[in-house]
PDB file of N, CA and C in Angstrom:
ATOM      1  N   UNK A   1      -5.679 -18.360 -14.283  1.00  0.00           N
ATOM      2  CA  UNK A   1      -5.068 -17.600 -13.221  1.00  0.00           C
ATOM      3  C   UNK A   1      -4.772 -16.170 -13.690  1.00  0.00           C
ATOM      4  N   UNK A   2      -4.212 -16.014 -15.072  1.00  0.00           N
ATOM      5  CA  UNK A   2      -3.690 -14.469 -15.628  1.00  0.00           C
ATOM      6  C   UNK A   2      -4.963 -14.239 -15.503  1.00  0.00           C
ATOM      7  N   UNK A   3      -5.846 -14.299 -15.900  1.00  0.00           N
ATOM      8  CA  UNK A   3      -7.218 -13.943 -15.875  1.00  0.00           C
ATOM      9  C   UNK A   3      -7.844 -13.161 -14.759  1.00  0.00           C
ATOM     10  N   UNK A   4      -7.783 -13.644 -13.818  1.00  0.00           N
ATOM     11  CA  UNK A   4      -8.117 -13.200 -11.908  1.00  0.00           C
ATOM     12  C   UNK A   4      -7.226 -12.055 -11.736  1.00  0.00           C
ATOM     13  N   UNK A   5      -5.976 -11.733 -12.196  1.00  0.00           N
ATOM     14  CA  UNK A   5      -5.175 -11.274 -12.036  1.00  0.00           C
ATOM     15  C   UNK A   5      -5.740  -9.675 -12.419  1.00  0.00           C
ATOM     16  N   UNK A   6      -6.055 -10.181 -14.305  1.00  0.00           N
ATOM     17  CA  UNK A   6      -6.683  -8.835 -14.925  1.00  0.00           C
ATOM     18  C   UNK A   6      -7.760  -8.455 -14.256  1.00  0.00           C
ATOM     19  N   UNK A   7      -8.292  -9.145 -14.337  1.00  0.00           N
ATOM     20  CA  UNK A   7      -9.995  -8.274 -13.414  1.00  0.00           C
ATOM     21  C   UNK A   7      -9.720  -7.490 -12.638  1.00  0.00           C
ATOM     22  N   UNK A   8      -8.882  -7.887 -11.169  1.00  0.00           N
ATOM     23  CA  UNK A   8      -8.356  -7.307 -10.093  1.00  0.00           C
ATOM     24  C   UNK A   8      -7.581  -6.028 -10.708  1.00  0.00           C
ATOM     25  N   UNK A   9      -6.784  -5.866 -11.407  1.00  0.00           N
ATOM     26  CA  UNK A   9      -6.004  -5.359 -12.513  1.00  0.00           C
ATOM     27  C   UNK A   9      -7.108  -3.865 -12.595  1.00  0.00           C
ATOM     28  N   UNK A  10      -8.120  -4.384 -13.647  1.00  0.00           N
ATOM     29  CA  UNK A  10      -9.040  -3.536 -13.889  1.00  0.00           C
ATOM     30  C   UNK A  10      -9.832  -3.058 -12.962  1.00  0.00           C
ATOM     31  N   UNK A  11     -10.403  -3.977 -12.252  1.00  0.00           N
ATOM     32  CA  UNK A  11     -11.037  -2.937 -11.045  1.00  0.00           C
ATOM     33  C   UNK A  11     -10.532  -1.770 -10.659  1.00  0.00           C
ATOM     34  N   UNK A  12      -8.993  -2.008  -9.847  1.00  0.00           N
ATOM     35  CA  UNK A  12      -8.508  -1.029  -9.259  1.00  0.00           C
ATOM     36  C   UNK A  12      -8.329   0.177  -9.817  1.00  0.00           C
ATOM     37  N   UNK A  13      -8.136  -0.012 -11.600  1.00  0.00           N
ATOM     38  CA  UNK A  13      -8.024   1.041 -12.408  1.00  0.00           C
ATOM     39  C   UNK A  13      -9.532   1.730 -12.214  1.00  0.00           C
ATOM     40  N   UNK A  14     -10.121   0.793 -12.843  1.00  0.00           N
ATOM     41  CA  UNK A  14     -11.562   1.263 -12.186  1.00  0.00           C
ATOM     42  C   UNK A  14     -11.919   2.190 -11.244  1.00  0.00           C
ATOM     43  N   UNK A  15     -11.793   1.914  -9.930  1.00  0.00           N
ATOM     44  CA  UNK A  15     -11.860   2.761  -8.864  1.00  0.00           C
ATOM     45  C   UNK A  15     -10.838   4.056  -8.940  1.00  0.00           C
ATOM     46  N   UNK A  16      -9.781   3.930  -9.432  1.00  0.00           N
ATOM     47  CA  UNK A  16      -8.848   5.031  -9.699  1.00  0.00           C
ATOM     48  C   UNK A  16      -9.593   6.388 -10.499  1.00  0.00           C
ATOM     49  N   UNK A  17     -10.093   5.871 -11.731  1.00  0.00           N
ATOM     50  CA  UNK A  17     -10.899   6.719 -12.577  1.00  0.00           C
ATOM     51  C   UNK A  17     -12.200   7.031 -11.805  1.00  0.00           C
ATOM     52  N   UNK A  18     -13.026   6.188 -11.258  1.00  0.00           N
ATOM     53  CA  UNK A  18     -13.806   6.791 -10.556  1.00  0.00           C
ATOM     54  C   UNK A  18     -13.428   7.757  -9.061  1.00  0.00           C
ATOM     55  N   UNK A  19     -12.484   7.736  -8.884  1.00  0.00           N
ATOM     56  CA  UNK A  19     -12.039   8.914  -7.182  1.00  0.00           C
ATOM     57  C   UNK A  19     -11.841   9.892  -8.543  1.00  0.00           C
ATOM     58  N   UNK A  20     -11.199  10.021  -9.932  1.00  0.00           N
ATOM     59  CA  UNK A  20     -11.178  11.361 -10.515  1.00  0.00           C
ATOM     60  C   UNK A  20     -11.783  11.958 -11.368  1.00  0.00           C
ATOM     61  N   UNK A  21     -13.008  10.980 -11.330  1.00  0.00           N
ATOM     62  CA  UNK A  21     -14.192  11.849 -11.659  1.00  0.00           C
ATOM     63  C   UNK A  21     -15.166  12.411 -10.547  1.00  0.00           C
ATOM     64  N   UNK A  22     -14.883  11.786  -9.808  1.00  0.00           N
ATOM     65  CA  UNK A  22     -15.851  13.091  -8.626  1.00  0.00           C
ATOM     66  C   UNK A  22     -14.936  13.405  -7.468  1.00  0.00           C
ATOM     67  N   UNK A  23     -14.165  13.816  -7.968  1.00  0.00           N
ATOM     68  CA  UNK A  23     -13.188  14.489  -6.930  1.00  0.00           C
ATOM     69  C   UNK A  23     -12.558  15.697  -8.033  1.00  0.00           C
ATOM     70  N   UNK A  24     -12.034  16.754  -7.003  1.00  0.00           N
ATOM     71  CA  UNK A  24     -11.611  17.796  -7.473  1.00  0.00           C
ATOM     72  C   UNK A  24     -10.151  17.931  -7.172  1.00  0.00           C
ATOM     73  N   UNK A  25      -9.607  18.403  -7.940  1.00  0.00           N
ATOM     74  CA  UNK A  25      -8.454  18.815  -7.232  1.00  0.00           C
ATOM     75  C   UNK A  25      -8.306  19.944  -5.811  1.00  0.00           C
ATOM     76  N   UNK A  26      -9.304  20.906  -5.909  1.00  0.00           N
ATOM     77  CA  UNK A  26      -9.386  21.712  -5.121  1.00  0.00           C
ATOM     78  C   UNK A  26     -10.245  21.158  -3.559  1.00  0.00           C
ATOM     79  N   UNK A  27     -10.945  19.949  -4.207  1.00  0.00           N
ATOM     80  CA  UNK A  27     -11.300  18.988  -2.756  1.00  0.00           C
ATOM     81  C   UNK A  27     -10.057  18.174  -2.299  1.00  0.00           C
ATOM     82  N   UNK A  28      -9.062  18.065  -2.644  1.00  0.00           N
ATOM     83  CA  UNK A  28      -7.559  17.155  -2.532  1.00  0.00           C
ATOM     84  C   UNK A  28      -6.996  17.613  -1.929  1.00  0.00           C
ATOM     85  N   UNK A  29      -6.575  19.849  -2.240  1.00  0.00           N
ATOM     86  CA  UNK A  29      -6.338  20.819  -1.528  1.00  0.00           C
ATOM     87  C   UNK A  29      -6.902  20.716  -0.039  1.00  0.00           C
ATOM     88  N   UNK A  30      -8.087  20.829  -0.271  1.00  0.00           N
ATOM     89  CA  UNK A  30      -8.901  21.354   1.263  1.00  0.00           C
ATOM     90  C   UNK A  30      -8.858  20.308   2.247  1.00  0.00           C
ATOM     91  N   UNK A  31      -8.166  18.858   1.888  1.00  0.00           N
ATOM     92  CA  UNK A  31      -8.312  17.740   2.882  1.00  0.00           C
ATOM     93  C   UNK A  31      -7.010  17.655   2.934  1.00  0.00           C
ATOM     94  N   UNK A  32      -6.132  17.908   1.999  1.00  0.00           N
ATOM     95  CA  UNK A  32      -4.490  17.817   2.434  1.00  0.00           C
ATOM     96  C   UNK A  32      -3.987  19.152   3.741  1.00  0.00           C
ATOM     97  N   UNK A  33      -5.258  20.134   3.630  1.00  0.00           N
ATOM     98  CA  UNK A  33      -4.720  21.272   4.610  1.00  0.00           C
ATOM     99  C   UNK A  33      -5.596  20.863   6.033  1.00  0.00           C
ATOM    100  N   UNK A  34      -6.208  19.781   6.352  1.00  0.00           N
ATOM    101  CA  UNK A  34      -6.238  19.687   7.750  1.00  0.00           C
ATOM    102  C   UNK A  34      -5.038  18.789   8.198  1.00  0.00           C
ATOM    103  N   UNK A  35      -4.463  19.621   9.761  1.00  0.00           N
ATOM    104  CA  UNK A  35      -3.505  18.677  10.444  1.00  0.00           C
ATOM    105  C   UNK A  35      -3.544  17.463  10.733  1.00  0.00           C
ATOM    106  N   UNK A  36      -4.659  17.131  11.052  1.00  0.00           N
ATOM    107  CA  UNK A  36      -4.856  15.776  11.714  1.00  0.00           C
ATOM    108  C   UNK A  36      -4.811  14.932  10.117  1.00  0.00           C
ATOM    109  N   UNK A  37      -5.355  14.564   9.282  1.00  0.00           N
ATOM    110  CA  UNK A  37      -5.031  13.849   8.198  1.00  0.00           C
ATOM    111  C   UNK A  37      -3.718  13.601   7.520  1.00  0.00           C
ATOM    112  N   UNK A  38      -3.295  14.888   7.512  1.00  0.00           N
ATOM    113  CA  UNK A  38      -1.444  14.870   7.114  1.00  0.00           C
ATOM    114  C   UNK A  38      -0.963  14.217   7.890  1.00  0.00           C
ATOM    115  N   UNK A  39      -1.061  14.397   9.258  1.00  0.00           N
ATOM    116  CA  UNK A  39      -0.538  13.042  10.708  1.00  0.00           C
ATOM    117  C   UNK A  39      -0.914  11.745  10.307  1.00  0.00           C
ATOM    118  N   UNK A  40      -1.781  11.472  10.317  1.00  0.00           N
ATOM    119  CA  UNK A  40      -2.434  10.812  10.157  1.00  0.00           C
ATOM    120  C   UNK A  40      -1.562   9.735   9.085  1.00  0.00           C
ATOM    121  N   UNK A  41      -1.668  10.740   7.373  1.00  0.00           N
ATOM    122  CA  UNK A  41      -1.002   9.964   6.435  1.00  0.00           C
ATOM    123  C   UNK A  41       0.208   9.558   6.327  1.00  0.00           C
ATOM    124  N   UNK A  42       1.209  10.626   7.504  1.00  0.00           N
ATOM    125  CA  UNK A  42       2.505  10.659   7.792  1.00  0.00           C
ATOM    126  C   UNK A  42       2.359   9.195   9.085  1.00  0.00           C
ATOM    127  N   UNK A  43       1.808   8.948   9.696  1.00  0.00           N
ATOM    128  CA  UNK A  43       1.721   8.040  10.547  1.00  0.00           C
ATOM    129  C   UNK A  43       1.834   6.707   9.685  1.00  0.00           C
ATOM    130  N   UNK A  44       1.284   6.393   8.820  1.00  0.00           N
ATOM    131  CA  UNK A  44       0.437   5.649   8.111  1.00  0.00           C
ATOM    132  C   UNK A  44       2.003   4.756   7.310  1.00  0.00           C
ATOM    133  N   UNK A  45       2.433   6.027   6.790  1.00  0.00           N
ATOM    134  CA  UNK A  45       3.680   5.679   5.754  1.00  0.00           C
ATOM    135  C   UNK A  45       4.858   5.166   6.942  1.00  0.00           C
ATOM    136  N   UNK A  46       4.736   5.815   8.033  1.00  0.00           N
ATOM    137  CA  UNK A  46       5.853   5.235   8.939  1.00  0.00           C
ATOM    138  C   UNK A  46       5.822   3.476   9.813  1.00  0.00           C
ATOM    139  N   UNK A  47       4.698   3.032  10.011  1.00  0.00           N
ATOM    140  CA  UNK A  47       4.122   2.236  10.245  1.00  0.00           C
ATOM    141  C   UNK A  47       4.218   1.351   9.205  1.00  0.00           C
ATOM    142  N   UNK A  48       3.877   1.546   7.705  1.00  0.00           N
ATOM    143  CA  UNK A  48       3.755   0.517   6.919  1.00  0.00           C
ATOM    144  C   UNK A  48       5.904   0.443   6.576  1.00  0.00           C
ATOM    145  N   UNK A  49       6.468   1.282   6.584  1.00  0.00           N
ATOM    146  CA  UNK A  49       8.217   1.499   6.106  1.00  0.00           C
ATOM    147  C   UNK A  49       8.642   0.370   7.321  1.00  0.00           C
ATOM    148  N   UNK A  50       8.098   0.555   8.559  1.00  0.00           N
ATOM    149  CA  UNK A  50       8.571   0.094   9.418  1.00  0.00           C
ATOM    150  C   UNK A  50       8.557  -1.250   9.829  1.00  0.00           C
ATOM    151  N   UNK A  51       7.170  -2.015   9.617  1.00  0.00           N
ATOM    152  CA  UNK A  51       6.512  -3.161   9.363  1.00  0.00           C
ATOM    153  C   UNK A  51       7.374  -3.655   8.616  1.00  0.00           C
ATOM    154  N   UNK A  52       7.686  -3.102   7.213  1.00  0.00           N
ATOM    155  CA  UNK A  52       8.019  -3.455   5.787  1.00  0.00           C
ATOM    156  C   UNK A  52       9.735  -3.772   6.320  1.00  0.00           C
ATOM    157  N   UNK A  53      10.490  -3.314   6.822  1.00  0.00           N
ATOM    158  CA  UNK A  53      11.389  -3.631   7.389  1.00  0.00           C
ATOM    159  C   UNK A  53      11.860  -4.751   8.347  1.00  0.00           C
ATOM    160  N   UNK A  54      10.421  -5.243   9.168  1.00  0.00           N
ATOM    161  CA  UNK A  54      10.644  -5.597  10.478  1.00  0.00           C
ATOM    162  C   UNK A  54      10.524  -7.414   9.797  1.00  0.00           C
ATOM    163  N   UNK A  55       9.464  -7.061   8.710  1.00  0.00           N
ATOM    164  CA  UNK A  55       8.969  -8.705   8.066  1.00  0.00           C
ATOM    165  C   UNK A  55      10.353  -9.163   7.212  1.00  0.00           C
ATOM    166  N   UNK A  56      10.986  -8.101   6.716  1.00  0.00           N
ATOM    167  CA  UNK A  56      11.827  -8.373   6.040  1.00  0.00           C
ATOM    168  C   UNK A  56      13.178  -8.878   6.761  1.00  0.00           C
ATOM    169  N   UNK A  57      13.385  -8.288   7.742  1.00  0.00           N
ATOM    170  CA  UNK A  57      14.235  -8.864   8.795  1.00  0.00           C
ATOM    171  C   UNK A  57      13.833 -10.067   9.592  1.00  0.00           C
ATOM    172  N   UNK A  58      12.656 -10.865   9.330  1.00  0.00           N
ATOM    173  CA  UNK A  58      12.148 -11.900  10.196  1.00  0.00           C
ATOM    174  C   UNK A  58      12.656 -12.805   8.614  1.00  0.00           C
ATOM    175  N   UNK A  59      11.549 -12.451   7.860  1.00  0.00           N
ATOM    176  CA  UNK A  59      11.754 -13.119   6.577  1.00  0.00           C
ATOM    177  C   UNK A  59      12.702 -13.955   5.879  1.00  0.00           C
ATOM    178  N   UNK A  60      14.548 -12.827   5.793  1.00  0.00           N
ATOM    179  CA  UNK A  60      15.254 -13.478   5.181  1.00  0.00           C
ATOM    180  C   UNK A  60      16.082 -14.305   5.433  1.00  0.00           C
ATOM    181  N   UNK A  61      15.993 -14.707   6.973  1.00  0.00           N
ATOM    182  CA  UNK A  61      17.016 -15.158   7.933  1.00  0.00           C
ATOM    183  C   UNK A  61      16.206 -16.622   7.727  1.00  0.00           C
ATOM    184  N   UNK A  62      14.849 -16.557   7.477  1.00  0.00           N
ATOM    185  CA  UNK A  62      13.989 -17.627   7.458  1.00  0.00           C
ATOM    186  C   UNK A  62      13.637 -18.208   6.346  1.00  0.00           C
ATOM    187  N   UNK A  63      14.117 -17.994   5.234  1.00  0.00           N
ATOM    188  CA  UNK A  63      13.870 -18.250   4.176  1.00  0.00           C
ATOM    189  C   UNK A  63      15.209 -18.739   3.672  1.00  0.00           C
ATOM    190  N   UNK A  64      16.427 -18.365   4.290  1.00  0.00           N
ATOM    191  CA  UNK A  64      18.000 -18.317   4.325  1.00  0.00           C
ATOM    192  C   UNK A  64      17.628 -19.876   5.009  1.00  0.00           C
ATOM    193  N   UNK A  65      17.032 -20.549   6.020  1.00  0.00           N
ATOM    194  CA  UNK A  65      17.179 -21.345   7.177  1.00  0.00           C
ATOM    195  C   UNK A  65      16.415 -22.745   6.424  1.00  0.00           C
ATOM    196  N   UNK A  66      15.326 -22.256   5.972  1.00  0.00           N
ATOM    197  CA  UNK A  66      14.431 -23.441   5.114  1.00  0.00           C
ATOM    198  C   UNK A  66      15.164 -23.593   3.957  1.00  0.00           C
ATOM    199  N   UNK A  67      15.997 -22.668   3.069  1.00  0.00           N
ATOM    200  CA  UNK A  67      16.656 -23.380   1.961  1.00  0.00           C
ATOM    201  C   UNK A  67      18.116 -24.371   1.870  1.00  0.00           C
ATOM    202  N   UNK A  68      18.174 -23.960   3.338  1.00  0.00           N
ATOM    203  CA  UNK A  68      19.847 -24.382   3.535  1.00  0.00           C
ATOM    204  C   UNK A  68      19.085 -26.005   4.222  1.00  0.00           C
ATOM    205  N   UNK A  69      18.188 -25.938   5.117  1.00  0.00           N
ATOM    206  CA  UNK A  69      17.803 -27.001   5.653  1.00  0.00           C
ATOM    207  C   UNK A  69      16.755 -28.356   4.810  1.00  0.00           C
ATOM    208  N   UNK A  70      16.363 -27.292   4.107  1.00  0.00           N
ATOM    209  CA  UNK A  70      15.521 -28.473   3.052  1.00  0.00           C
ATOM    210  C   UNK A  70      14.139 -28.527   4.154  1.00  0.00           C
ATOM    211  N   UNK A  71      13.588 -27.492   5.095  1.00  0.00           N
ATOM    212  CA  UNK A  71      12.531 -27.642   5.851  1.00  0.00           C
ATOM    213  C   UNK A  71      11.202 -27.067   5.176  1.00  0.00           C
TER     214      UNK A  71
END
């Protein structure tokens, strides 16, 4: 199982090093200055904060309910 874990592990590093070898910083610049993408990423973070809140409020009341109940 640790095993599956690392691979996944490494891939992602993987892909990390590969976006900064062919990417520029000055290509990072030129896509952070269109509006619609900044919306976009600002959308993105509000949606996932919000979600992340909403599961968590379903979650602990339910997890509170199955331990007290033995369900």
């Amino acid at each position: 199982m640790m095993t599956f874990g690392l691979i996944y592990l490494g891939l992602i590093v993987a892909m990390v090093i590969a976006d900064l070898r062919f990417a520029s910083w000055a290509d990072l610049r030129s896509v952070l200055a269109d509006e619609r993408l900044r919306f976009s990423v600002i959308l993105s973070l509000i949606s996932c904060t919000i979600s992340a809140i909403l599961s968590m409020w379903v979650a602990v009341p339910t997890g509170y309910v199955l331990a007290r109940t033995g369900g």
